[in-house]
PDB file of N, CA and C in Angstrom:
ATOM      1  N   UNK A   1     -13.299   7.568  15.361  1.00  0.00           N
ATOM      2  CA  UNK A   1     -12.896   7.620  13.979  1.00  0.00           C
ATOM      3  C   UNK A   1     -14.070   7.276  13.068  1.00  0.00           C
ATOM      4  N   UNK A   2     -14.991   6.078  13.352  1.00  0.00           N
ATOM      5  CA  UNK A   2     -16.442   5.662  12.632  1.00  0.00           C
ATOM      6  C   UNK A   2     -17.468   6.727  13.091  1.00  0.00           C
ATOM      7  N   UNK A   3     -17.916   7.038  11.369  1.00  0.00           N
ATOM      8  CA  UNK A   3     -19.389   8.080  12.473  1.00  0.00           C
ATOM      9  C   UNK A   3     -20.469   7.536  11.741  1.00  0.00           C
ATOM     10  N   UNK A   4     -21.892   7.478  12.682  1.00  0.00           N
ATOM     11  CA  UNK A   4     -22.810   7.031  12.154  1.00  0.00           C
ATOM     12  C   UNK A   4     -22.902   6.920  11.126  1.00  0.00           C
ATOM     13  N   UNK A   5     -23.071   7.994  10.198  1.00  0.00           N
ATOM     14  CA  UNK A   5     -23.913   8.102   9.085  1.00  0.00           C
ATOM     15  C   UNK A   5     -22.748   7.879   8.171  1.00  0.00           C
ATOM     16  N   UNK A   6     -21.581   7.275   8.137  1.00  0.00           N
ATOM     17  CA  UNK A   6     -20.295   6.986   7.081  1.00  0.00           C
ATOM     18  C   UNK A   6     -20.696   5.606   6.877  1.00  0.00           C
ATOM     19  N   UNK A   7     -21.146   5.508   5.337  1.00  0.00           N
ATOM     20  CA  UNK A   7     -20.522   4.459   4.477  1.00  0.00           C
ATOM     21  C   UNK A   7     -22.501   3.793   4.436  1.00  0.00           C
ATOM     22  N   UNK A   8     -23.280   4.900   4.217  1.00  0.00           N
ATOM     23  CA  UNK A   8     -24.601   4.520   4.084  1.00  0.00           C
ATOM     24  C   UNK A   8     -25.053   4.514   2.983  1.00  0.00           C
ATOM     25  N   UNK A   9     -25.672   3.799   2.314  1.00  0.00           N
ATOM     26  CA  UNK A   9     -25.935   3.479   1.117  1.00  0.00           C
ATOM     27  C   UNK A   9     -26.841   4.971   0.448  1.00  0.00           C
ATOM     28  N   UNK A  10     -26.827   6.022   0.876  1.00  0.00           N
ATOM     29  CA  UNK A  10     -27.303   7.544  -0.235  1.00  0.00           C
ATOM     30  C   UNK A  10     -28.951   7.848   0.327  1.00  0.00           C
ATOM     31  N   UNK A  11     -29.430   6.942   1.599  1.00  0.00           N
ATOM     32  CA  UNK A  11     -30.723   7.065   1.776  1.00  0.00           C
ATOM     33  C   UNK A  11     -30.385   7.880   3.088  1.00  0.00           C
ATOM     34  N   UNK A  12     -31.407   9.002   2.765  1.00  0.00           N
ATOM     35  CA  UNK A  12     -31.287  10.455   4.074  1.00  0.00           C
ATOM     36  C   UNK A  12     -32.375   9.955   4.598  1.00  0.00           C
ATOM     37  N   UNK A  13     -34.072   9.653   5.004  1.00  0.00           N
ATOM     38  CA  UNK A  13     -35.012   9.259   5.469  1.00  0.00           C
ATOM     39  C   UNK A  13     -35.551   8.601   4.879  1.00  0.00           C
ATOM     40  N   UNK A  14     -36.593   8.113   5.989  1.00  0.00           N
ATOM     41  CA  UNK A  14     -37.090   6.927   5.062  1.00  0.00           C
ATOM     42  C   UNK A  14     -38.657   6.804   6.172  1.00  0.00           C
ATOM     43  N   UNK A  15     -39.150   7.254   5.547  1.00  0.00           N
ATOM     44  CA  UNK A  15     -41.275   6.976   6.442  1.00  0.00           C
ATOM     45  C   UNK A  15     -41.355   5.166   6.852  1.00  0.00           C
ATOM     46  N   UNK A  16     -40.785   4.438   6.163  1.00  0.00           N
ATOM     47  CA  UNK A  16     -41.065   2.837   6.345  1.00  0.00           C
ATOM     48  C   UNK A  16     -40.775   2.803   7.994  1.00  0.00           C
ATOM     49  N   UNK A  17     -41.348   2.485   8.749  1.00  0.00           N
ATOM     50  CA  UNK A  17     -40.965   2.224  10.184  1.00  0.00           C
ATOM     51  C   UNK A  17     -39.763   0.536  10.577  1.00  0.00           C
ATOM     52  N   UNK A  18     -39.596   0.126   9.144  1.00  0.00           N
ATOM     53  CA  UNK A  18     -38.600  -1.270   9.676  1.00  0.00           C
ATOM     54  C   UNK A  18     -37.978  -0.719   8.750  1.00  0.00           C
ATOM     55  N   UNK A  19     -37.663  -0.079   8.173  1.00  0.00           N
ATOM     56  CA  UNK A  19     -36.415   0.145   7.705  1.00  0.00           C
ATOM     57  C   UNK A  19     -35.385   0.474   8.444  1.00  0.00           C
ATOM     58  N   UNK A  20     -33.998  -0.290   7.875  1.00  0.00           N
ATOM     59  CA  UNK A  20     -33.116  -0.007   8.326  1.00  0.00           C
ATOM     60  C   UNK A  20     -31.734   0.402   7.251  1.00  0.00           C
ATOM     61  N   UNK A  21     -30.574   1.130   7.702  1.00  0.00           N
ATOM     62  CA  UNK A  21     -29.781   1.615   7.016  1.00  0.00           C
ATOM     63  C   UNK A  21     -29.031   0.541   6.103  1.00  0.00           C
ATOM     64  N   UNK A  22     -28.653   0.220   5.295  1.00  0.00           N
ATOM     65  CA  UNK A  22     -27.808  -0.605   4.511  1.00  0.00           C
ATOM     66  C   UNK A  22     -26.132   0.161   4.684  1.00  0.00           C
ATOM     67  N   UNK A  23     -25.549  -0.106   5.593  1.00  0.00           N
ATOM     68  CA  UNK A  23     -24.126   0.087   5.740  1.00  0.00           C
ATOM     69  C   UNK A  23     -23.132  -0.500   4.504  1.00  0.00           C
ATOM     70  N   UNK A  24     -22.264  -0.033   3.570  1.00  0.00           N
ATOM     71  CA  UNK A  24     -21.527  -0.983   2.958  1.00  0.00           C
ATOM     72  C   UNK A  24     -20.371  -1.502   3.679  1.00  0.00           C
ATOM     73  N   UNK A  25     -20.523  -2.325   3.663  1.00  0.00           N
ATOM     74  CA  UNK A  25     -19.487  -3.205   4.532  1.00  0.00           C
ATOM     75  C   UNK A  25     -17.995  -2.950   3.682  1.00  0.00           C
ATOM     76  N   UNK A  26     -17.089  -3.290   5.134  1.00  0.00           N
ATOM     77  CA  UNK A  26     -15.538  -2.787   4.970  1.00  0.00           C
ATOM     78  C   UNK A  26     -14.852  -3.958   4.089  1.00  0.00           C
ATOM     79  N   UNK A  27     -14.586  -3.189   2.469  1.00  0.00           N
ATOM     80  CA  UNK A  27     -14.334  -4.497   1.771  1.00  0.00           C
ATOM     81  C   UNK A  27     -12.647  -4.256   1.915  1.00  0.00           C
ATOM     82  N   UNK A  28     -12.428  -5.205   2.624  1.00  0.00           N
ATOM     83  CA  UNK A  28     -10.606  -5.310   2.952  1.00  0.00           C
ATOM     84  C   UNK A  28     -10.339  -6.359   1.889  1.00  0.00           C
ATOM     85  N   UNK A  29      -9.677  -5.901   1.262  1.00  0.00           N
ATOM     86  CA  UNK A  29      -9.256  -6.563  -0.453  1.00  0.00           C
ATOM     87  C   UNK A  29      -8.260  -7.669   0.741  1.00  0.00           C
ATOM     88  N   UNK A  30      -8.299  -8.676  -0.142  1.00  0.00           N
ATOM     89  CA  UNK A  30      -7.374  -9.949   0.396  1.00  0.00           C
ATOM     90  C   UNK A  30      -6.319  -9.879  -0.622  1.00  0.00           C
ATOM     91  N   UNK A  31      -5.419  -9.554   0.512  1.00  0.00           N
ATOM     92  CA  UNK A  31      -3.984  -9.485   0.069  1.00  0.00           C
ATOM     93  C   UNK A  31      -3.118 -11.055  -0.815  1.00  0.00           C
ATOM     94  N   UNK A  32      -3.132 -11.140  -1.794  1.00  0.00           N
ATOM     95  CA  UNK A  32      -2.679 -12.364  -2.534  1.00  0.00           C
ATOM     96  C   UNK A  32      -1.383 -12.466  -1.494  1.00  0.00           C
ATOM     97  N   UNK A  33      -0.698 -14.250  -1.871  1.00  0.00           N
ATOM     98  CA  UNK A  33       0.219 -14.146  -1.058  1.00  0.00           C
ATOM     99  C   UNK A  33       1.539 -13.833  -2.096  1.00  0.00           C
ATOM    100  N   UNK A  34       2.523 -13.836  -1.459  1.00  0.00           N
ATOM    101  CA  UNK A  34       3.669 -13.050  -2.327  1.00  0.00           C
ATOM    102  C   UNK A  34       4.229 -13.463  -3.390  1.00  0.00           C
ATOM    103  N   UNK A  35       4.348 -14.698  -3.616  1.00  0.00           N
ATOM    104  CA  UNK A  35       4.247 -15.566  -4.736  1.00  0.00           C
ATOM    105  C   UNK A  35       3.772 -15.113  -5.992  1.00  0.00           C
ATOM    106  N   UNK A  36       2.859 -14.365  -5.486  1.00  0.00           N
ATOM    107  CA  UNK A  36       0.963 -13.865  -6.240  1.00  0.00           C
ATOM    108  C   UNK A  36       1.480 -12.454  -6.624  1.00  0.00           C
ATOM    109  N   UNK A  37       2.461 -11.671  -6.790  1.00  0.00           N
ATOM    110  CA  UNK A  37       2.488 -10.246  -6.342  1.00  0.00           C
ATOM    111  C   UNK A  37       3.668  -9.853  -7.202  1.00  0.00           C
ATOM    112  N   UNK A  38       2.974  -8.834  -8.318  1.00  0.00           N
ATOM    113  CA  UNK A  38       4.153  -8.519  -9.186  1.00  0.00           C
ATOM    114  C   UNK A  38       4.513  -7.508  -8.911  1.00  0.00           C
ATOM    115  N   UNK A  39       5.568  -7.021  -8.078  1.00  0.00           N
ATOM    116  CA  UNK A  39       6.077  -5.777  -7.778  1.00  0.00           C
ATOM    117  C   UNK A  39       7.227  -4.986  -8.376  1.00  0.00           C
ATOM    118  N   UNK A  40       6.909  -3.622  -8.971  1.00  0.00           N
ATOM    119  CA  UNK A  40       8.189  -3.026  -9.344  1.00  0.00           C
ATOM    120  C   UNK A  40       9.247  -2.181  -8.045  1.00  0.00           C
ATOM    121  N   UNK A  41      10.515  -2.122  -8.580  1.00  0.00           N
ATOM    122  CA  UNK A  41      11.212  -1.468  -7.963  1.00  0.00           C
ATOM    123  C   UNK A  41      11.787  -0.178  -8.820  1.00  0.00           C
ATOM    124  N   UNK A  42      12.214   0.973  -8.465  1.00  0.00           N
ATOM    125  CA  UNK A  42      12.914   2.061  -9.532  1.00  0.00           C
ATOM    126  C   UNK A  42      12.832   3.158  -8.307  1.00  0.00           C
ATOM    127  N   UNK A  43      13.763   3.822  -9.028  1.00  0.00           N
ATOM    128  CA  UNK A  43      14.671   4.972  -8.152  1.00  0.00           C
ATOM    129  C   UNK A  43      13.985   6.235  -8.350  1.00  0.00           C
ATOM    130  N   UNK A  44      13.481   7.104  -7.838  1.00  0.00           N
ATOM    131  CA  UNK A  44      12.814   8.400  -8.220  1.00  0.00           C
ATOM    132  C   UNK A  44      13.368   9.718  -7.623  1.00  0.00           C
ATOM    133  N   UNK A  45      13.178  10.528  -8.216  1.00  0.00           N
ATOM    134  CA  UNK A  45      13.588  11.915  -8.252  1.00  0.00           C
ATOM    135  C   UNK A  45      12.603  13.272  -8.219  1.00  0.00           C
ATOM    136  N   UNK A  46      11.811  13.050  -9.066  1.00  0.00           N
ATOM    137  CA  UNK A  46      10.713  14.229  -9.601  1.00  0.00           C
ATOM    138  C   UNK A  46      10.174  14.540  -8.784  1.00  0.00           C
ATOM    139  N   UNK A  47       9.770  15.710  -8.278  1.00  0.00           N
ATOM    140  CA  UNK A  47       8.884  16.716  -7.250  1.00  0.00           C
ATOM    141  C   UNK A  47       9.272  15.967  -5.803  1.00  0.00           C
ATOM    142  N   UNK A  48      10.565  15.986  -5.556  1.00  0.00           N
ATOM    143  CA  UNK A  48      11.253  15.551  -4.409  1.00  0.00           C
ATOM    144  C   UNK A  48      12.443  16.208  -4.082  1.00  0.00           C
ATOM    145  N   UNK A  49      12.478  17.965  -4.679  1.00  0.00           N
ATOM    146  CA  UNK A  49      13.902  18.644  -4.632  1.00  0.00           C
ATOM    147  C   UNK A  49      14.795  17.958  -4.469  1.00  0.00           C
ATOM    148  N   UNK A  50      15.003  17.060  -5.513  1.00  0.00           N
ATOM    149  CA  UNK A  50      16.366  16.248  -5.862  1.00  0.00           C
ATOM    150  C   UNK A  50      16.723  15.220  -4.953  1.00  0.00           C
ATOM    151  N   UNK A  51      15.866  14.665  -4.196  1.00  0.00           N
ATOM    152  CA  UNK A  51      16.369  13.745  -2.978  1.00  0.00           C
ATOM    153  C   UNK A  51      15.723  12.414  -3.633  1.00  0.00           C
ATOM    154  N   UNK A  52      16.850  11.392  -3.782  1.00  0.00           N
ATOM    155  CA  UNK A  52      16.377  10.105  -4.275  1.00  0.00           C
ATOM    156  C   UNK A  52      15.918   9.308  -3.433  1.00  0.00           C
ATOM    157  N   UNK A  53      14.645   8.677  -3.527  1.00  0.00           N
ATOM    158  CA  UNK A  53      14.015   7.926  -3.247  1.00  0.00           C
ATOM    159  C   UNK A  53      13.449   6.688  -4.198  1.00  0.00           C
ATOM    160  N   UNK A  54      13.240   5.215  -3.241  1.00  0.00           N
ATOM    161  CA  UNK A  54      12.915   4.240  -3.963  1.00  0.00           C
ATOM    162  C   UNK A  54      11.762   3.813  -3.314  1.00  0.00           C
ATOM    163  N   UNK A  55      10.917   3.606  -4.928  1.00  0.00           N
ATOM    164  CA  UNK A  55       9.692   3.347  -5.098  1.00  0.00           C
ATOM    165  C   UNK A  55       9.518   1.282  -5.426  1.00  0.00           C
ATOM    166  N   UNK A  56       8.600   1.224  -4.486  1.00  0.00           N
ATOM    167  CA  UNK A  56       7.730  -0.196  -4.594  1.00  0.00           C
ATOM    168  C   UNK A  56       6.463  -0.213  -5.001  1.00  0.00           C
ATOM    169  N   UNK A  57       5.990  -0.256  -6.780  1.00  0.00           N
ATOM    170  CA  UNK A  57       4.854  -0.251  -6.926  1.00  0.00           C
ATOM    171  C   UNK A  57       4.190  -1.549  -7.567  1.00  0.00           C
ATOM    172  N   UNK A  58       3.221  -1.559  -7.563  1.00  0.00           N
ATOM    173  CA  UNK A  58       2.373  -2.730  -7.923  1.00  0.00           C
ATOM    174  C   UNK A  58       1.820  -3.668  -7.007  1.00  0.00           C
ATOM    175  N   UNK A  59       1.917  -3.433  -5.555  1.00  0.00           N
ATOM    176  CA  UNK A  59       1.368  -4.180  -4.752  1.00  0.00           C
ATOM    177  C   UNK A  59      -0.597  -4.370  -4.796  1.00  0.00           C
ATOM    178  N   UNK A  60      -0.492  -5.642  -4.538  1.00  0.00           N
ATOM    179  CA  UNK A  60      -2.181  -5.686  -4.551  1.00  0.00           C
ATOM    180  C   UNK A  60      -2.960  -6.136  -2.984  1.00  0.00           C
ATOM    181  N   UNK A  61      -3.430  -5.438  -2.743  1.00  0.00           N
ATOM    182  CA  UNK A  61      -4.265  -6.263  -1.086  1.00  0.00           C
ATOM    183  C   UNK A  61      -4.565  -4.878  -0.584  1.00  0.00           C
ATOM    184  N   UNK A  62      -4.888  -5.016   1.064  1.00  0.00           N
ATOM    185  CA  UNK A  62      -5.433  -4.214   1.943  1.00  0.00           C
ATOM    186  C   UNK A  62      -4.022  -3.119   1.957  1.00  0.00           C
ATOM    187  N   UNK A  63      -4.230  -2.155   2.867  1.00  0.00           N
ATOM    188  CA  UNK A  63      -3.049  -0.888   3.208  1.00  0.00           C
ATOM    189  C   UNK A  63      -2.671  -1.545   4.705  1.00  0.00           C
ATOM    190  N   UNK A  64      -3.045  -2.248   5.304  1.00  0.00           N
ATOM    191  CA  UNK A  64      -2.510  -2.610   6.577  1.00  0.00           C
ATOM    192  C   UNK A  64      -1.316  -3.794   6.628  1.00  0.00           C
ATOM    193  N   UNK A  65      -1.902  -4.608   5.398  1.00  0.00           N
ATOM    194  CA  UNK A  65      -0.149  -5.145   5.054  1.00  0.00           C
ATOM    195  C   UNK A  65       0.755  -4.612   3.980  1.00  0.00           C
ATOM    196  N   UNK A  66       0.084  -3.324   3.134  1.00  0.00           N
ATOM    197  CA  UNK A  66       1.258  -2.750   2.268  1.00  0.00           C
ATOM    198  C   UNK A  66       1.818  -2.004   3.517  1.00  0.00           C
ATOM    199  N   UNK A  67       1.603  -1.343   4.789  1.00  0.00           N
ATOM    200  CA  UNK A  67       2.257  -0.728   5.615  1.00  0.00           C
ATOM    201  C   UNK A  67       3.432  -1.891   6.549  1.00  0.00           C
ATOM    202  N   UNK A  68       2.368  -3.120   6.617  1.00  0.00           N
ATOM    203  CA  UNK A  68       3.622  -4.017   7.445  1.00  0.00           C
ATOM    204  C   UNK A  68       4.810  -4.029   6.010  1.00  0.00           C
ATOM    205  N   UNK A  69       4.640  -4.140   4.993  1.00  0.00           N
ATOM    206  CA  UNK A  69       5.886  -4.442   4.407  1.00  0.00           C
ATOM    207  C   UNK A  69       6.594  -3.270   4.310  1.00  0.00           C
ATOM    208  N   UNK A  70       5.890  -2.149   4.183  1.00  0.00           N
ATOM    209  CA  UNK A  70       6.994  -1.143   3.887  1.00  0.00           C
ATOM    210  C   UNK A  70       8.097  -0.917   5.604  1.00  0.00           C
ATOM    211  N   UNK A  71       7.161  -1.442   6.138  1.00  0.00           N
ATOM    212  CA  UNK A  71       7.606  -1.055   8.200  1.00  0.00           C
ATOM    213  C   UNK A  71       8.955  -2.234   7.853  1.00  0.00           C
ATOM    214  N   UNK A  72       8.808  -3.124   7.161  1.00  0.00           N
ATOM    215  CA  UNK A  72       9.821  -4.670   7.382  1.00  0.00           C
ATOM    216  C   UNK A  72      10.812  -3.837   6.406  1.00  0.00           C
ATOM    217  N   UNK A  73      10.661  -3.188   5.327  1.00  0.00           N
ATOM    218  CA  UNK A  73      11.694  -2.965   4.648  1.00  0.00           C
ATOM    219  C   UNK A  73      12.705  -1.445   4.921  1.00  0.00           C
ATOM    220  N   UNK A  74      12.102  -0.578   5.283  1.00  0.00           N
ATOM    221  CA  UNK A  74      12.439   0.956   6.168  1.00  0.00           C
ATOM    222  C   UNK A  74      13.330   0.184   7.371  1.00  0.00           C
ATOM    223  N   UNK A  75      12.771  -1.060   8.155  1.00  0.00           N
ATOM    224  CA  UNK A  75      14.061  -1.509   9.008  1.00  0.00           C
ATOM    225  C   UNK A  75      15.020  -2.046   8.722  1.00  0.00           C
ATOM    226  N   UNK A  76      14.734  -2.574   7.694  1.00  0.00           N
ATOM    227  CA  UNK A  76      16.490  -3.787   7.066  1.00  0.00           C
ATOM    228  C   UNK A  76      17.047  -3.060   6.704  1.00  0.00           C
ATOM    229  N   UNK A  77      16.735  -1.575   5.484  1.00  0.00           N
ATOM    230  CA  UNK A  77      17.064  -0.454   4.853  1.00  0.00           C
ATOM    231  C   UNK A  77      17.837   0.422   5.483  1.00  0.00           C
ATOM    232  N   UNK A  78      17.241   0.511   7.419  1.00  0.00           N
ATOM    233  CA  UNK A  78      17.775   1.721   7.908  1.00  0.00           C
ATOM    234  C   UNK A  78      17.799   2.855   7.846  1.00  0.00           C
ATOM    235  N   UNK A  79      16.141   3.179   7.313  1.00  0.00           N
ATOM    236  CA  UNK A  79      16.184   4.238   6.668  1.00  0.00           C
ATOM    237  C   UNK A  79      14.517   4.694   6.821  1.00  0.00           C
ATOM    238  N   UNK A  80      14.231   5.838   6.642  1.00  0.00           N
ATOM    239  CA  UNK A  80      12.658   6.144   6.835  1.00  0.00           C
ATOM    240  C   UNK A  80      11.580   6.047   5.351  1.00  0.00           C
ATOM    241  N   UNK A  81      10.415   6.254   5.402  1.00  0.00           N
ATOM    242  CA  UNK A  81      10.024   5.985   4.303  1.00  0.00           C
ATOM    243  C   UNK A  81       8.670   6.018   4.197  1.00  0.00           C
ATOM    244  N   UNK A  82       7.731   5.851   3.572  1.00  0.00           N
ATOM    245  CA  UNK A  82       6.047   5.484   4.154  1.00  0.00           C
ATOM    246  C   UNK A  82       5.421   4.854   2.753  1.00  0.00           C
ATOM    247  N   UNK A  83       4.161   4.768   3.445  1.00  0.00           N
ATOM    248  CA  UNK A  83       3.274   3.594   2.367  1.00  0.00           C
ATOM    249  C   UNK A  83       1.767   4.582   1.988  1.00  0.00           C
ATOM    250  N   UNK A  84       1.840   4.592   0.996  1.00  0.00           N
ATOM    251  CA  UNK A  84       0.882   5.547   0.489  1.00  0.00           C
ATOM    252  C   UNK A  84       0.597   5.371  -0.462  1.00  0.00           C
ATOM    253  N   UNK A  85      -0.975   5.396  -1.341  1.00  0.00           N
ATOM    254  CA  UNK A  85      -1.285   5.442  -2.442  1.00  0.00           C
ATOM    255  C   UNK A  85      -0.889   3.663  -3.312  1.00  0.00           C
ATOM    256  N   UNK A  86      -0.533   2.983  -2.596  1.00  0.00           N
ATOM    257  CA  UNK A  86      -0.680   1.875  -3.065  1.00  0.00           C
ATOM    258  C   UNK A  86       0.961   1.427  -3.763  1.00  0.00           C
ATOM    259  N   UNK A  87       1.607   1.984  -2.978  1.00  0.00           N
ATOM    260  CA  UNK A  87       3.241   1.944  -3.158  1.00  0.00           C
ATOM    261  C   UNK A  87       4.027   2.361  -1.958  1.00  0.00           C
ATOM    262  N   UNK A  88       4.722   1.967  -1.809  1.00  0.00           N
ATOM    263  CA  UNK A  88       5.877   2.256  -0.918  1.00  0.00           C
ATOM    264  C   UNK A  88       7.109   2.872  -1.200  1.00  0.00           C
ATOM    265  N   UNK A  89       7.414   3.883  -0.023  1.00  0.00           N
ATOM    266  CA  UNK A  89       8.629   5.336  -0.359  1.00  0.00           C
ATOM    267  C   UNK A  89       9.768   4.851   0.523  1.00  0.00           C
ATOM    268  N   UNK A  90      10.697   4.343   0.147  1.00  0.00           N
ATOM    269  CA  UNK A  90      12.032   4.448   1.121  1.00  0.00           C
ATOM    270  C   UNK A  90      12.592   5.250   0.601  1.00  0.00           C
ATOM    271  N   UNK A  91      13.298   6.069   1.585  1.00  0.00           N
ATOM    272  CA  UNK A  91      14.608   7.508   1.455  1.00  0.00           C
ATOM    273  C   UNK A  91      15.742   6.553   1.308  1.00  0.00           C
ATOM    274  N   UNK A  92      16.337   7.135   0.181  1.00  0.00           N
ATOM    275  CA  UNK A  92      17.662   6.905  -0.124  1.00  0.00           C
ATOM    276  C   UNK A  92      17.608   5.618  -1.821  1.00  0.00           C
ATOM    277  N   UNK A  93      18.617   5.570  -1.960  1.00  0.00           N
ATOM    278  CA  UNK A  93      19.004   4.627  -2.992  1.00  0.00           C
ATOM    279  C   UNK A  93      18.986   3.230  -2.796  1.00  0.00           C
ATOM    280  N   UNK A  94      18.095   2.439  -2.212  1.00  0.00           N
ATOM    281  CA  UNK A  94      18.267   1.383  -2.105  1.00  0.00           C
ATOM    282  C   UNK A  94      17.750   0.067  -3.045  1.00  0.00           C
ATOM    283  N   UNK A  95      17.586   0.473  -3.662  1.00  0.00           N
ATOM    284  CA  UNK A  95      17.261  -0.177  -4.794  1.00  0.00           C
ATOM    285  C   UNK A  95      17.249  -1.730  -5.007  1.00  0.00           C
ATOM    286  N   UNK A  96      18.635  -2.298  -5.182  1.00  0.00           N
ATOM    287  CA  UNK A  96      19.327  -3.271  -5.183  1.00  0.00           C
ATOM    288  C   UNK A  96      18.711  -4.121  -3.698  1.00  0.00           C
ATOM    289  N   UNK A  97      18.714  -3.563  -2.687  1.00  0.00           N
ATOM    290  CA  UNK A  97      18.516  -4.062  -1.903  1.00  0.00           C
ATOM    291  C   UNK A  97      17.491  -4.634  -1.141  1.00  0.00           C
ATOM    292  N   UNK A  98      16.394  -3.245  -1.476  1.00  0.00           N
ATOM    293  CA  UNK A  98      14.942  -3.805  -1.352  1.00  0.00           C
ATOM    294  C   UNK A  98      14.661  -5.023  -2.172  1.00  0.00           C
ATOM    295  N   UNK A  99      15.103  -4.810  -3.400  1.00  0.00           N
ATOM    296  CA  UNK A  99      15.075  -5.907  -4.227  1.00  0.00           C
ATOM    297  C   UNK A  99      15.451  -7.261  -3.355  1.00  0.00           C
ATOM    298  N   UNK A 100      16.447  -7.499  -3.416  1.00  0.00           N
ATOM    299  CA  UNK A 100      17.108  -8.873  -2.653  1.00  0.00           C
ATOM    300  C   UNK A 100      16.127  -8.978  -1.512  1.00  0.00           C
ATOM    301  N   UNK A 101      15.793  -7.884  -0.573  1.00  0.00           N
ATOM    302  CA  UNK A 101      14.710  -8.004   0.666  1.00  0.00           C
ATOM    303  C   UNK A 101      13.201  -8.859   0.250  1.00  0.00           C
ATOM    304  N   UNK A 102      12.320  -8.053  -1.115  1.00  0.00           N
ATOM    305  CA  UNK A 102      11.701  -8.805  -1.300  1.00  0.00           C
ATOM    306  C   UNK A 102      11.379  -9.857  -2.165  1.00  0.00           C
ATOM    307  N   UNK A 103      12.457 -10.935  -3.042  1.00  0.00           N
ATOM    308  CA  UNK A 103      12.766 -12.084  -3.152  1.00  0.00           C
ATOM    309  C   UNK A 103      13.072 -12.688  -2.509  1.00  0.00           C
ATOM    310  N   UNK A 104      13.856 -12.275  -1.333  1.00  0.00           N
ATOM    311  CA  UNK A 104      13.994 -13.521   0.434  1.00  0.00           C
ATOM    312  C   UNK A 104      12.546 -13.584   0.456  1.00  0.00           C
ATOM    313  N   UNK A 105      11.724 -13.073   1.067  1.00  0.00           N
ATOM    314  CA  UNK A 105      10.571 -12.392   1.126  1.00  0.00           C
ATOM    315  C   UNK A 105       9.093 -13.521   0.522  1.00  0.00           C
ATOM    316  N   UNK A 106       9.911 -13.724  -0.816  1.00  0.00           N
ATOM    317  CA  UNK A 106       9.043 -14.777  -1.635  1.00  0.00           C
ATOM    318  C   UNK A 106       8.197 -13.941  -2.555  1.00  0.00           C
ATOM    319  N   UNK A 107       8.560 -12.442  -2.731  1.00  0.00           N
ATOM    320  CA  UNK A 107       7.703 -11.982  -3.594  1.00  0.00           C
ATOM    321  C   UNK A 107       8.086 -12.461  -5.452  1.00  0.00           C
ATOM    322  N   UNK A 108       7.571 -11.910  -6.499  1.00  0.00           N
ATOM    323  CA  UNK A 108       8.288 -11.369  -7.868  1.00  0.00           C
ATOM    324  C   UNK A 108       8.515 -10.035  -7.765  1.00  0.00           C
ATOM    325  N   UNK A 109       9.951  -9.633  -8.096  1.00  0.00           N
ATOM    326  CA  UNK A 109      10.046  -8.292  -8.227  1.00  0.00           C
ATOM    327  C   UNK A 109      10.765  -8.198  -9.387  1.00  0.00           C
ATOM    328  N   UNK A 110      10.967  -7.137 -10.051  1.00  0.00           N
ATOM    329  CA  UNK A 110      11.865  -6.531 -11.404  1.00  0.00           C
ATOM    330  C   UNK A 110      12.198  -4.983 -10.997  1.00  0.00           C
ATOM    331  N   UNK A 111      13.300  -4.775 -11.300  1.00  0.00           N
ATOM    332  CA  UNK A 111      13.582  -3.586 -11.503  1.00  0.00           C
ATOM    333  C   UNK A 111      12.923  -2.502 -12.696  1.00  0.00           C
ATOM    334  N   UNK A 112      12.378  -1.588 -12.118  1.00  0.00           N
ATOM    335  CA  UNK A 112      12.013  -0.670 -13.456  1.00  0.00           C
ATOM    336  C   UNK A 112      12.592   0.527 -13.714  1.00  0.00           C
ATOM    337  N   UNK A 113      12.339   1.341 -14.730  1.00  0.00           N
ATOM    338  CA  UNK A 113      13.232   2.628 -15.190  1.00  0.00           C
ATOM    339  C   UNK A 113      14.564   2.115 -15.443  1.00  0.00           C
ATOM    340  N   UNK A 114      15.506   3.029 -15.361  1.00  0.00           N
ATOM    341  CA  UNK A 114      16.591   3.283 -16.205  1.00  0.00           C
ATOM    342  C   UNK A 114      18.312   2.765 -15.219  1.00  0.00           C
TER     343      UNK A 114
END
C-alpha cells in the first residue's frame, strides 16, 4: 500500500551525495476525547433516490476512530452505514437514537435540520 516515493517533500534528484529524502511524516490528528466533540445529528435525503439516511457530522480526530464509532453505532442501530469524508452514514431513520447512543457514549450532540 506505501510506495517509495509517496509523501516526499517535491525533491526529484539531488547531486549532494548525503542527502537524504525528507518524508512528511503521518500526521494522525489526535482524536479529542468525547467530552471534547461537538457532533451534529440530522436526517438526509438529497442525491440518495429518496432513501433516508442519518448523518453524524462534526467529528474531529484521525478516520480510524471516526470508523470505530461509526462500526459501534451501525451495530446498536442494526443497520449498515459507513464513515467517510469526516462524517458518518447510517441507513435508515435513526436519528433519535444515535443520539441517545452518543450521549451514553460521553459525547455533545444536538440535533440539526428540521
Amino acid at each position: 500500500m506505501t510506495k517509495k516515493h509517496k509523501g516526499r517533500s517535491g525533491i526529484v534528484y539531488s547531486t549532494d551525495p548525503g542527502y537524504e529524502y525528507d518524508y512528511e511524516k503521518d500526521n494522525m490528528e489526535e482524536t479529542p476525547e468525547p467530552g471534547k466533540q461537538d457532533l451534529r445529528v440530522s436526517i438526509d435525503r438529497k442525491g440518495r433516490k429518496g432513501k433516508t439516511v442519518t448523518l453524524v457530522t462534526g467529528f474531529k480526530g484521525n478516520e480510524d476512530d471516526l470508523s470505530e464509532l461509526a462500526k459501534t453505532l451501525k451495530s446498536r442501530c442494526g443497520t449498515g452505514g459507513s464513515a467517510k469524508d469526516m462524517q458518518i452514514i447510517i441507513q435508515g431513520d435513526f436519528c433519535d437514537k444515535v443520539i441517545d447512543i452518543l450521549k451514553r457514549e460521553g459525547y455533545k450532540v444536538k440535533r440539526s435540520g428540521g
